[in-house]
Protein backbone atom coordinates (compact mmCIF):
# COMPACT_ATOMS: atom_id res chain seq x y z
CA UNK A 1 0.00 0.00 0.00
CA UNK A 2 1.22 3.69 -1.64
CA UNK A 3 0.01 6.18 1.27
CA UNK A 4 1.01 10.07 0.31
CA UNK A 5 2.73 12.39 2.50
CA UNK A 6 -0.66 14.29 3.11
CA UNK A 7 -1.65 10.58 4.43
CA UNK A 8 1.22 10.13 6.85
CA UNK A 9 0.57 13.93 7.94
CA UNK A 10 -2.96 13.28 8.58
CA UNK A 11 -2.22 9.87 10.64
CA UNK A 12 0.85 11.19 12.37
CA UNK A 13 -1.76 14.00 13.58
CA UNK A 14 -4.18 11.21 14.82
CA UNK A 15 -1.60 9.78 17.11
CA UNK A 16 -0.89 12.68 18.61
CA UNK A 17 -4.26 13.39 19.01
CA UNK A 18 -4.72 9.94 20.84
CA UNK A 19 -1.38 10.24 22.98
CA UNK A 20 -3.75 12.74 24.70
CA UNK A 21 -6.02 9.73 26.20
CA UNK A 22 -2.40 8.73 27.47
CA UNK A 23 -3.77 8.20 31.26
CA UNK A 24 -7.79 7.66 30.79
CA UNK A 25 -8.67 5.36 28.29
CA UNK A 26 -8.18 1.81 30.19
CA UNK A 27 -9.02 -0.69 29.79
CA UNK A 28 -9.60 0.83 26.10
CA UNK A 29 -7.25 1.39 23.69
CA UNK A 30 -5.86 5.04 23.19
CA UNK A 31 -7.09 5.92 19.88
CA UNK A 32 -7.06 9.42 17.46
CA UNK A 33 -9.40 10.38 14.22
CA UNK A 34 -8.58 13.53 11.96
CA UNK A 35 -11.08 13.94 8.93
CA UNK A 36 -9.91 16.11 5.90
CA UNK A 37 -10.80 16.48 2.86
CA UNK A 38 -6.79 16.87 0.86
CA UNK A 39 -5.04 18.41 3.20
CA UNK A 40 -7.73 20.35 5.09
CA UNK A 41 -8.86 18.92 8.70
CA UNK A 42 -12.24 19.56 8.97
CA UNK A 43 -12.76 17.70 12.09
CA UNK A 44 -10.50 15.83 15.26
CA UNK A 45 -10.82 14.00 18.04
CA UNK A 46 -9.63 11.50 20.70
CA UNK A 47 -10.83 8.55 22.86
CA UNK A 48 -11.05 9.85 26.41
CA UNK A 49 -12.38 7.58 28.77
CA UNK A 50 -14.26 4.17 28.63
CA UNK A 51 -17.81 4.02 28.35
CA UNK A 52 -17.52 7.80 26.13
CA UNK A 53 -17.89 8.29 23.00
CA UNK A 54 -14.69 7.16 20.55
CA UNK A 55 -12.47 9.14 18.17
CA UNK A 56 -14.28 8.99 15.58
CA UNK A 57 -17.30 10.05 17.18
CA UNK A 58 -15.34 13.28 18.42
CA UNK A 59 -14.08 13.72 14.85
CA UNK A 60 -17.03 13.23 12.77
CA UNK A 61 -19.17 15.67 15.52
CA UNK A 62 -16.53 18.74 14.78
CA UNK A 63 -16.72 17.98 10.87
CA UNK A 64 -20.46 18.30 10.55
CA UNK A 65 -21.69 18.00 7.40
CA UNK A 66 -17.92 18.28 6.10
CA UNK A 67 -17.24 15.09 6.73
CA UNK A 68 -19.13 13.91 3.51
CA UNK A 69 -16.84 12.89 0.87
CA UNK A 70 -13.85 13.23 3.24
CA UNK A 71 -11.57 11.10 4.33
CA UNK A 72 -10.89 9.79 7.92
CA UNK A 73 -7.84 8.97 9.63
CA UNK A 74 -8.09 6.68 12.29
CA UNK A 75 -5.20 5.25 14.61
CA UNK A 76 -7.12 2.07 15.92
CA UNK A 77 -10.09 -0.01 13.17
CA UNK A 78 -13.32 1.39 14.19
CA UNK A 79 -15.40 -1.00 16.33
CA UNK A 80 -18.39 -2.45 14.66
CA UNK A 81 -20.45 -3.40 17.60
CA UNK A 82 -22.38 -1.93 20.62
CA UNK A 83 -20.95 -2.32 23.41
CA UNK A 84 -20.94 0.71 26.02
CA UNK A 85 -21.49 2.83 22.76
CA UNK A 86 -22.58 2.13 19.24
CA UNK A 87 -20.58 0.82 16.31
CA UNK A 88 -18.18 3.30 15.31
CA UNK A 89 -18.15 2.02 11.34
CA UNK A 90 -22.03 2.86 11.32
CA UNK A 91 -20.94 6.41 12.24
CA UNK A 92 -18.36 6.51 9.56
CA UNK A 93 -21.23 5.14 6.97
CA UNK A 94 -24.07 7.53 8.04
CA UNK A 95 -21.57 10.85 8.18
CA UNK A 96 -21.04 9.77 4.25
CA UNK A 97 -17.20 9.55 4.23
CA UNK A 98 -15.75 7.93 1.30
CA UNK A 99 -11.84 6.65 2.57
CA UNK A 100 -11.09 5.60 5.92
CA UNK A 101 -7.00 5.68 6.41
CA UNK A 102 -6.73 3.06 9.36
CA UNK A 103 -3.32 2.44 11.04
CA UNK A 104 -3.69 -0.98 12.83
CA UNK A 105 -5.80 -3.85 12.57
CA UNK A 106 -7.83 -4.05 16.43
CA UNK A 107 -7.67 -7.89 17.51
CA UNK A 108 -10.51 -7.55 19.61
CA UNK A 109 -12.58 -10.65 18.60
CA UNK A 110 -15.90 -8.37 18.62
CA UNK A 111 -13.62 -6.26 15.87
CA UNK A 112 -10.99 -7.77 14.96
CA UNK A 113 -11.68 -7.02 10.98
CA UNK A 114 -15.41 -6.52 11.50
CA UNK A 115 -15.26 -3.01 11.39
CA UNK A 116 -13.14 -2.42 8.06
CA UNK A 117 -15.80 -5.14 6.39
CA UNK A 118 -18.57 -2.87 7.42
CA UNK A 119 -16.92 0.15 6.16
CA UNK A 120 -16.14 -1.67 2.71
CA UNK A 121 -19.45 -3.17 2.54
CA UNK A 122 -21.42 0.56 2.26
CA UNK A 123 -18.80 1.68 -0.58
CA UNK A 124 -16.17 3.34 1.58
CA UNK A 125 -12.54 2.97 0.31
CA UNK A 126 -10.45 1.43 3.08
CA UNK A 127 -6.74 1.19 3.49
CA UNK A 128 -4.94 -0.25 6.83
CA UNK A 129 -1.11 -0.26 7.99
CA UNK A 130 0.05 3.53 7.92
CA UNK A 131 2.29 4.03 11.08
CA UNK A 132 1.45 0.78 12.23
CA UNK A 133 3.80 0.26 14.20
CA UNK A 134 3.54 3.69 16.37
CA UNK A 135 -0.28 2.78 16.55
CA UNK A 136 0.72 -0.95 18.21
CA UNK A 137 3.35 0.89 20.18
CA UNK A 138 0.97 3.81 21.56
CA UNK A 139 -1.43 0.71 23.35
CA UNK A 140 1.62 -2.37 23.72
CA UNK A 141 -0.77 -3.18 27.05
CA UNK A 142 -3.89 -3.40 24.73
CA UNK A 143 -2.63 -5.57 22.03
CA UNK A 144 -0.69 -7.78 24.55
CA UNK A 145 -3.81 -8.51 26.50
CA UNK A 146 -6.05 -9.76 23.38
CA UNK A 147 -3.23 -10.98 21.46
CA UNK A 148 -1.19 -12.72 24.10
CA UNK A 149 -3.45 -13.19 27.01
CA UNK A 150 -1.82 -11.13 29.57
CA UNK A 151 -0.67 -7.71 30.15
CA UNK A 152 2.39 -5.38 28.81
CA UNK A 153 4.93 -5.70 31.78
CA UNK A 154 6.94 -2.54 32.62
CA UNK A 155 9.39 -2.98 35.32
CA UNK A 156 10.47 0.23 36.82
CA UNK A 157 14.22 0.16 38.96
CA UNK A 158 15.99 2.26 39.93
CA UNK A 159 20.16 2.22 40.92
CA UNK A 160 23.33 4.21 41.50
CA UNK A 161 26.22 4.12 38.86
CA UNK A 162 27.86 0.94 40.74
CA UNK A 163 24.83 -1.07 40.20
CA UNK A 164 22.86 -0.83 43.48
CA UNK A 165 19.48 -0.09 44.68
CA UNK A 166 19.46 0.41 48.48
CA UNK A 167 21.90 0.47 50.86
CA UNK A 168 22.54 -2.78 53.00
CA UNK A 169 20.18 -1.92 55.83
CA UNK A 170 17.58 -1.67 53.14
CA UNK A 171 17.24 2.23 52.80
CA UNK A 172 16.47 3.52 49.33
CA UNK A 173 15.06 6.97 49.69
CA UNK A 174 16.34 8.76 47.72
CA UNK A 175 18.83 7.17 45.08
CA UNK A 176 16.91 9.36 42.09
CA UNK A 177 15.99 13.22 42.62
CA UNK A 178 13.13 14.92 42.36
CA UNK A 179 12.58 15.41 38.75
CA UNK A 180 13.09 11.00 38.01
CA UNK A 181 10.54 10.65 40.72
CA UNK A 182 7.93 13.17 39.06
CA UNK A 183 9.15 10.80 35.51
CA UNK A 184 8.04 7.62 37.29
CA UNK A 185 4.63 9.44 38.45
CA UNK A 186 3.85 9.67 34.61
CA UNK A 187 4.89 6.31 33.73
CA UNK A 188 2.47 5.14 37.00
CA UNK A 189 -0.52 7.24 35.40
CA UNK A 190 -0.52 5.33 32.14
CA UNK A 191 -0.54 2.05 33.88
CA UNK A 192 -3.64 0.15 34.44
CA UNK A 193 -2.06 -1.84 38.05
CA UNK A 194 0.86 -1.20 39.81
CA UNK A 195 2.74 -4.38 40.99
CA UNK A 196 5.01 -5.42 43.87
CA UNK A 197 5.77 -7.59 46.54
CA UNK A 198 4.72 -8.10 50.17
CA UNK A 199 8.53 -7.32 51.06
CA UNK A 200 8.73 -4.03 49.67
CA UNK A 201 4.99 -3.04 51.46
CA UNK A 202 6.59 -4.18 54.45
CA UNK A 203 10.25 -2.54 54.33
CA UNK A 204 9.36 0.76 52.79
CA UNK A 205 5.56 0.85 53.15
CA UNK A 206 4.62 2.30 49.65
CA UNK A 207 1.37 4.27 48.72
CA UNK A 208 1.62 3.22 45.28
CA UNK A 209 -0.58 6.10 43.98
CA UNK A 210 -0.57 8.39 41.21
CA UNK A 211 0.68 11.85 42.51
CA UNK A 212 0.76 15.69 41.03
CA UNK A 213 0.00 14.19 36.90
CA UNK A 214 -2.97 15.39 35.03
CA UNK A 215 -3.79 14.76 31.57
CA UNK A 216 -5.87 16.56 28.18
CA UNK A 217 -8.66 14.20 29.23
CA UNK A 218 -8.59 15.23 33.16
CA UNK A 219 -7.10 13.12 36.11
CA UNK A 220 -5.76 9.73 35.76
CA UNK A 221 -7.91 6.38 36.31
CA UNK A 222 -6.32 5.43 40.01
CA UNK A 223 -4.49 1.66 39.34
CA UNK A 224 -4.86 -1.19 40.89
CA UNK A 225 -2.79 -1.57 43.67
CA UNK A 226 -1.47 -5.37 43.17
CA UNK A 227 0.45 -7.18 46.06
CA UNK A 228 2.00 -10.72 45.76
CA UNK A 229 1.53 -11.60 49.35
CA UNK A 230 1.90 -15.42 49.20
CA UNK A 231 0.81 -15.56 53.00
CA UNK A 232 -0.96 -12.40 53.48
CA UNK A 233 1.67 -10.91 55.77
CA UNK A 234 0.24 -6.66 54.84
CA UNK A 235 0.06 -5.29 57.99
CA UNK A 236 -2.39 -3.32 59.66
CA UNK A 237 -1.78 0.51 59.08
CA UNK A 238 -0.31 -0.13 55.46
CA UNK A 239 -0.54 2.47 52.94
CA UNK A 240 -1.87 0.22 50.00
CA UNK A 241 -4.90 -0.76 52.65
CA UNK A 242 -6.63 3.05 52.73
CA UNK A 243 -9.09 3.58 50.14
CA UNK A 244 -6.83 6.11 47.91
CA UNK A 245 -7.10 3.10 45.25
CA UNK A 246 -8.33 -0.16 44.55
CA UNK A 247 -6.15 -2.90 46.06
CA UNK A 248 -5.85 -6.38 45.66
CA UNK A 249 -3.68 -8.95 47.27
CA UNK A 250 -2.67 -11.92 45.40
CA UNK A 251 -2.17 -14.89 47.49
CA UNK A 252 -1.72 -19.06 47.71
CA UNK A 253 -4.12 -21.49 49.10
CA UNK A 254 -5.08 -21.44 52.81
CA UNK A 255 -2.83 -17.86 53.72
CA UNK A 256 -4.58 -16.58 57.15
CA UNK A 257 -6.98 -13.71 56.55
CA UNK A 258 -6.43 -11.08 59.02
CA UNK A 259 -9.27 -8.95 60.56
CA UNK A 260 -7.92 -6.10 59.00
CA UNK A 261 -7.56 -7.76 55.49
CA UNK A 262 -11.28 -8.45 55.37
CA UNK A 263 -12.43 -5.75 53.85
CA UNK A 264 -9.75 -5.92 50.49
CA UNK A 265 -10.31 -7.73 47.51
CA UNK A 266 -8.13 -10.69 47.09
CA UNK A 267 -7.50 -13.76 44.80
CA UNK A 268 -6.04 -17.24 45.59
CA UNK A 269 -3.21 -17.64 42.63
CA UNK A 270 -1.43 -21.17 42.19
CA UNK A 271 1.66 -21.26 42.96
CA UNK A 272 4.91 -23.63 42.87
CA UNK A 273 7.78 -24.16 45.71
CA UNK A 274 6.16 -21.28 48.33
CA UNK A 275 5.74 -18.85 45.09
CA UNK A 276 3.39 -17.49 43.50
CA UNK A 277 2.83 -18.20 39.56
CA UNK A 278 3.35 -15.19 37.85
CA UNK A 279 2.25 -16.32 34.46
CA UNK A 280 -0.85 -17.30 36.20
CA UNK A 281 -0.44 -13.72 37.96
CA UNK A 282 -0.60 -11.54 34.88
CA UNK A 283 -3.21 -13.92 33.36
CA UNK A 284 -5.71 -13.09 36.23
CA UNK A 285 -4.74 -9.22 35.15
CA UNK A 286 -5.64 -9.40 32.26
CA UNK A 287 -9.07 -11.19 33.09
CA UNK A 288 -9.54 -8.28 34.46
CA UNK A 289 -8.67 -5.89 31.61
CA UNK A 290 -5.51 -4.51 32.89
CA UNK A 291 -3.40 -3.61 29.94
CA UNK A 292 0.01 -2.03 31.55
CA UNK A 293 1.54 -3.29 34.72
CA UNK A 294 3.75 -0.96 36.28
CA UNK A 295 6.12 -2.98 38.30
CA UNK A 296 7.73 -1.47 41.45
CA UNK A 297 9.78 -4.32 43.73
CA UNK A 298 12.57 -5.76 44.64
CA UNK A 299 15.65 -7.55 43.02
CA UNK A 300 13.86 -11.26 43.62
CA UNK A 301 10.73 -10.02 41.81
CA UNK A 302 11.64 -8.35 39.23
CA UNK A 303 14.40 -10.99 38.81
CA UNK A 304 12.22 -14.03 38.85
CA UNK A 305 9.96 -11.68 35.79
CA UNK A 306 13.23 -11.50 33.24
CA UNK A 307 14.04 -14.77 34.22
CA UNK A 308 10.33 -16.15 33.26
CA UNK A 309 10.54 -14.04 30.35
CA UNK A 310 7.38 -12.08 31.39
CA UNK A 311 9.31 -8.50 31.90
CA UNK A 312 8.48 -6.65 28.55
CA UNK A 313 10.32 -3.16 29.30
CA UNK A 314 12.84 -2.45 31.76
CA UNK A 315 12.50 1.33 32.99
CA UNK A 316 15.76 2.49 34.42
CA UNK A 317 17.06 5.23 36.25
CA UNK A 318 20.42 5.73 37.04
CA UNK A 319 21.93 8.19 39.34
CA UNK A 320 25.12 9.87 39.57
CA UNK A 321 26.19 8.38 42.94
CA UNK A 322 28.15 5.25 44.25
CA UNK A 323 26.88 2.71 47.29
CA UNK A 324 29.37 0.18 47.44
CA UNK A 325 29.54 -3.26 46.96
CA UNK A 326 27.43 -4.35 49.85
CA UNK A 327 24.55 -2.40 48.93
CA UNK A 328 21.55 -4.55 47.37
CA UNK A 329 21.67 -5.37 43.38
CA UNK A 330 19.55 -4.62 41.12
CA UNK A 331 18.35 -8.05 40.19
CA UNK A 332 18.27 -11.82 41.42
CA UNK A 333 18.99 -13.76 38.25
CA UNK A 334 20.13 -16.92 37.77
CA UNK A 335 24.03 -17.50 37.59
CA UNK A 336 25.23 -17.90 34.18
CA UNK A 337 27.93 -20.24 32.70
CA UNK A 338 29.16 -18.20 30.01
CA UNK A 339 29.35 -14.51 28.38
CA UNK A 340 27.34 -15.82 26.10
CA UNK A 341 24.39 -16.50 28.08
CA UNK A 342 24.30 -13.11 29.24
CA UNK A 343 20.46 -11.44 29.22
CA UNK A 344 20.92 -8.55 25.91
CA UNK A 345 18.41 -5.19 26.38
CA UNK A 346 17.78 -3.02 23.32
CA UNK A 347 17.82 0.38 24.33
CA UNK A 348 14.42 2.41 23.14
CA UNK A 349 15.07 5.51 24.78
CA UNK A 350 17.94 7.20 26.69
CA UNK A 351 17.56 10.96 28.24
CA UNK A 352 18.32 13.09 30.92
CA UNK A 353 15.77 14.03 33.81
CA UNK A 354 16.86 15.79 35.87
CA UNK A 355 20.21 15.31 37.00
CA UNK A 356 19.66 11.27 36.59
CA UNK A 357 19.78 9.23 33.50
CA UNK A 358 16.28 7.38 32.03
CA UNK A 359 16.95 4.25 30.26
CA UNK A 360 13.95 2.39 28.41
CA UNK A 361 15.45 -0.95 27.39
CA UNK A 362 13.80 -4.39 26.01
CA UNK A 363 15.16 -7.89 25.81
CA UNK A 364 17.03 -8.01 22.67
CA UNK A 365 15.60 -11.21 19.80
């Protein structure tokens, strides 16, 4: 497929335009629609929230009668059913456009090619795969929950030049400065759950909100809160237990419920030598239409997720300081025989913020 540089213009435009759903959308995909006719926009708009209306909806409203004859530029295949709001394509069809520009296919079985039938079944011109890639890569979570079964994992660490991420003792606050802490409040924001371990809530206590980040579409959805506590040791008192955000503890067989775990949601999760699964872990997650999982733990859990191959992205922040080599590492992996064995990260991203480094890195093929 040919596309025109008024095409890419238009679509590069749209995913902008859905970047601005960036922290509201979940569990829906973040998704942008510009309508022009040549290169004039006659209408835009983005996916804000679930259970609103979609792009296209947005798009088509600001066009107006405009949008006949057009042509519409949309980041994600319009949906073609009713679920908390009608079909998308039948908006497209009654508005009278005569191209839709679509960037990628949606695997949502309700969708999942539904929608560009629809369109081509009442006459309209339709052409998929422009800036595919930066459409899959705007909603990884999305795509890896319907396509793979379980969420996008983003594991967030944090360490001093030497390698380290807390001191001995245990202390931690504050390897990063101010402005990489703000960073990680974004990166939090987009996430649909925010994941550690029962031995971080009970060494540092963590809130695990989303602080001081607002969006285009207003204040973020609040994540889920998820602690692996194999024997439901999260005391009384502990920050993830107030009502600030949903929280649910993740647990094996026959753990003790405490008085004052009553009142949280949790789940029973198999597990294997006094762990819990974590493949069975990010399954439940995504049963529950979590998309991004923001992980914040320790070297043994976010060790155990490269080593099961479940760690997607690896968000890293390094600081210009030394600890020593009896602080804590960064990760518990499993010993390796040879340089060759050794785990390879492709580097996204790399940036200042602050006066820290930002490092977004992905296991290399």
């Amino acid at each position: 497929m040919i596309f025109s540089g008024t095409d890419h213009e238009h679509m590069a435009h749209a995913l902008r335009l859905a970047e601005r759903g960036l922290y509201t959308t979940q569990p829906n995909p973040r998704v942008g629609c510009v309508i022009a006719h040549g290169g004039e926009v006659v209408g835009t708009g983005f996916h804000q929230r679930a259970g609103e209306p979609h792009a296209e909806v947005f798009a088509l409203r600001e066009a107006g009668e405009a949008a006949r004859g057009a042509t519409a530029y949309v980041t994600l295949e319009p949906c073609a059913h009713f679920g908390r709001t009608p079909p998308c394509a039948d908006a497209l069809v009654a508005a009278g456009v005569a191209r839709v520009v679509i960037a990628a296919e949606d695997p949502f079985p309700q969708v999942d090619g539904n929608g560009i039938a629809k369109l081509r079944a009442a006459s309209i011109a339709v052409e998929s795969g422009l800036l595919r890639e930066q459409a899959r890569e705007l909603n990884a979570g999305f795509f890896s929950r319907i396509e793979c079964g379980r969420p996008w994992v983003r594991v967030k660490l944090a360490m001093s030049l030497d390698g380290r991420t807390a001191l001995a003792n245990g202390e931690s606050k504050w390897i990063t400065g101010a402005a990489a802490r703000a960073d990680v409040q974004r990166w939090r924001a987009r996430s649909s759950a925010i994941l550690t371990g029962s031995g971080t809530v009970l060494a540092d206590n963590p809130r695990l909100t989303v602080r001081q980040v607002e969006g285009p579409a207003g204040s973020p959805l609040p994540p889920w809160r998820v602690i692996l506590d194999t024997h439901l040791r999260t005391p009384s008192g502990s920050h993830v237990l107030d009502t600030t955000a949903p929280t649910l503890l993740m647990h094996a067989t026959g753990a003790p419920v405490a008085a004052h775990l009553a009142a949280t949601e949790r789940v029973v999760i198999a597990g294997h030598g006094g762990q819990l699964d974590l493949a069975a872990v990010l399954a439940e997650l995504a049963r529950r239409e979590v998309n991004e999982v923001h992980v914040e733990a320790g070297p043994a859990l976010c060790g155990a997720l490269f080593a099961q191959g479940l760690a997607d992205e690896l968000l890293l922040y390094v600081a210009p300081v030394l600890l020593g080599d009896q602080a804590r590492p960064l990760l518990q992996l499993p010993p390796l025989a040879t340089m060759t064995d050794r785990w390879r990260l492709k580097v996204l991203d790399q940036r200042m913020v602050g006066q820290d480094w930002r490092l977004r890195l992905r296991p290399a093929p």
